[in-house]
Protein backbone atom coordinates (compact mmCIF):
# COMPACT_ATOMS: atom_id res chain seq x y z
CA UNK A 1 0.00 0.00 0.00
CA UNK A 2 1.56 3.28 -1.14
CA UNK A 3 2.20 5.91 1.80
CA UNK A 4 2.75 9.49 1.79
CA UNK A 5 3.49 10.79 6.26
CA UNK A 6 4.30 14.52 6.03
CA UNK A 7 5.92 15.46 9.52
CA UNK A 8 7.38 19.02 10.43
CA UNK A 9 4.52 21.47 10.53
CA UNK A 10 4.16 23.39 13.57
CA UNK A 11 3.49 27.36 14.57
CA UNK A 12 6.80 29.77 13.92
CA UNK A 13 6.66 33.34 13.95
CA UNK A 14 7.48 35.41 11.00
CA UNK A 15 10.46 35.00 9.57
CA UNK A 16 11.49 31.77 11.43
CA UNK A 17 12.12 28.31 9.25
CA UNK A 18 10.93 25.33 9.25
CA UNK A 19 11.65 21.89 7.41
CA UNK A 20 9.23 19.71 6.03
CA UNK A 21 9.42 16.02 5.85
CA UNK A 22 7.32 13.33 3.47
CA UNK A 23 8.26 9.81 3.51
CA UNK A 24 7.37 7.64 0.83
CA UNK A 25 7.13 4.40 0.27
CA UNK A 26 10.14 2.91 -1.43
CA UNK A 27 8.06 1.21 -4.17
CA UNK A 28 6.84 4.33 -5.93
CA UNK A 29 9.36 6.90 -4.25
CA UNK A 30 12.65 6.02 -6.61
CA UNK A 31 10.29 6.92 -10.14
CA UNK A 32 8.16 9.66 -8.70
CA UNK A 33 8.20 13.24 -9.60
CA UNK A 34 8.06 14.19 -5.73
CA UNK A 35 5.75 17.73 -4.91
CA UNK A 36 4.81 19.80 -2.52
CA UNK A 37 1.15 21.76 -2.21
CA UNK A 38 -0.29 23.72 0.23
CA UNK A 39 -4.12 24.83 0.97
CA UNK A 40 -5.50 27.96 2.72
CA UNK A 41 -8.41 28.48 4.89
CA UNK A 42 -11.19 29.58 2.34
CA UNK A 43 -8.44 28.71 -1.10
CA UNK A 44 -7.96 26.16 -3.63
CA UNK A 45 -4.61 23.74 -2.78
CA UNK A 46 -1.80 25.33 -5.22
CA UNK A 47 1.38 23.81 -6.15
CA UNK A 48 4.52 24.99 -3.91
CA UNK A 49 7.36 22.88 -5.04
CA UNK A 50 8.80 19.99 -7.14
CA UNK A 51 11.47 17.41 -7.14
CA UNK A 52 12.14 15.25 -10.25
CA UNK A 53 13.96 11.92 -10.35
CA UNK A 54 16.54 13.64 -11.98
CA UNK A 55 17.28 16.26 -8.94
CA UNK A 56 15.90 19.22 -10.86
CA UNK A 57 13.30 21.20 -8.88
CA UNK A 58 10.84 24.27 -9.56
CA UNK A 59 8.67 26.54 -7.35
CA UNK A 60 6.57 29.02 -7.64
CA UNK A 61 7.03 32.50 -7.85
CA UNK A 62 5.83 33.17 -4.08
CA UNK A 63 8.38 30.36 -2.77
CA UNK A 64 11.04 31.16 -4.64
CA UNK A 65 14.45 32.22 -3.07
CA UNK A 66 12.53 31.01 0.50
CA UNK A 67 11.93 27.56 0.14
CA UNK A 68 14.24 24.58 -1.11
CA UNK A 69 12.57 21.28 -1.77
CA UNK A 70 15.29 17.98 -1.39
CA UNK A 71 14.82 14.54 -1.78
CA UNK A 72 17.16 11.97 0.11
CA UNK A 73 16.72 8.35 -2.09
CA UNK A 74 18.23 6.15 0.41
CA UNK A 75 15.99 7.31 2.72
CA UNK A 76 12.91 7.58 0.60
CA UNK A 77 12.22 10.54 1.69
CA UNK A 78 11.61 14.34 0.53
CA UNK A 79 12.06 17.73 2.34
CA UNK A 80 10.75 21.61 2.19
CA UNK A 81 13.22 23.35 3.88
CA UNK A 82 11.45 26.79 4.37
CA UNK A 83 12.62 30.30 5.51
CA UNK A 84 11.88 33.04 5.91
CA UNK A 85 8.35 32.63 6.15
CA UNK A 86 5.48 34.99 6.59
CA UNK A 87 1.61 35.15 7.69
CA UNK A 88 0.49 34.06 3.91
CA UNK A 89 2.44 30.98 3.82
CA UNK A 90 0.07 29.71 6.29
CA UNK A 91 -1.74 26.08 5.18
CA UNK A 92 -1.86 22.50 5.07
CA UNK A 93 0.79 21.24 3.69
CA UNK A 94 0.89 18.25 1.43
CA UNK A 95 3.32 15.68 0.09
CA UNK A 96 2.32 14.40 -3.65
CA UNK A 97 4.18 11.64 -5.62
CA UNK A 98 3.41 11.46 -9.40
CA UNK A 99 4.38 8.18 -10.24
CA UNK A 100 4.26 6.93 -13.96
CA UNK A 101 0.92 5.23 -13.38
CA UNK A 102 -0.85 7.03 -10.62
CA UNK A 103 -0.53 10.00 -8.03
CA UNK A 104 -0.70 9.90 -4.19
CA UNK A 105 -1.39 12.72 -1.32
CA UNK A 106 -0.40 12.12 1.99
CA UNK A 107 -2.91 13.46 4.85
CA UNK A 108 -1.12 16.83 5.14
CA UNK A 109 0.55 18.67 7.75
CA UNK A 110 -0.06 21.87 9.50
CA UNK A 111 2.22 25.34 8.83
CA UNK A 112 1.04 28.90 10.87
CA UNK A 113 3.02 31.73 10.73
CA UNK A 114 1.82 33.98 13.06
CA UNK A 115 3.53 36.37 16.05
């Protein structure tokens, strides 16, 4: 049974860091495009991050310069290492693997940026 556990989330104040962690399991995680997404109170979920199997990554404009998404394949695991993070970057965040045949979630873990 494929598994996506997020860990990490948590309240900082603005401008703190925190790191993200998804593991996957190791039958989909080695030929997965590996993402990160993120939902709002009151928002659609939008994309935040992505890690291919071939190390490149991508972000969106928002994230960009703040956030760094990793993956670690002996561990089958990915990370969001974010900084420098403010009030709007607060969601759910979720882990997504896009594997050649199908695409996961995992149940999502919770960011809030607030003083």
């Amino acid at each position: 049974q494929v598994q996506l556990v997020e860990s990490g989330g948590g309240l900082v104040q603005p401008g703190g860091s925190l790191r993200l962690s998804c593991v996957a399991s190791e039958d989909i995680f080695a030929t997965s495009i590996m993402n990160w997404y993120r939902q709002a109170p009151g928002k659609q979920r939008e994309w935040v991050a992505t890690s291919t199997t071939q190390n490149t990554t991508d972000y969106r404009h928002s994230v960009k310069d703040r956030f760094a998404i990793s993956r670690d394949n002996a561990k089958n695991t990915v990370y969001l290492q974010m900084s420098s993070l403010k009030p709007e970057d607060t969601a759910v965040y979720y882990c997504h693997a896009q594997s050649p045949r199908a695409f996961y979630w995992g149940q999502g873990t919770q960011v809030t940026v607030s003083s």
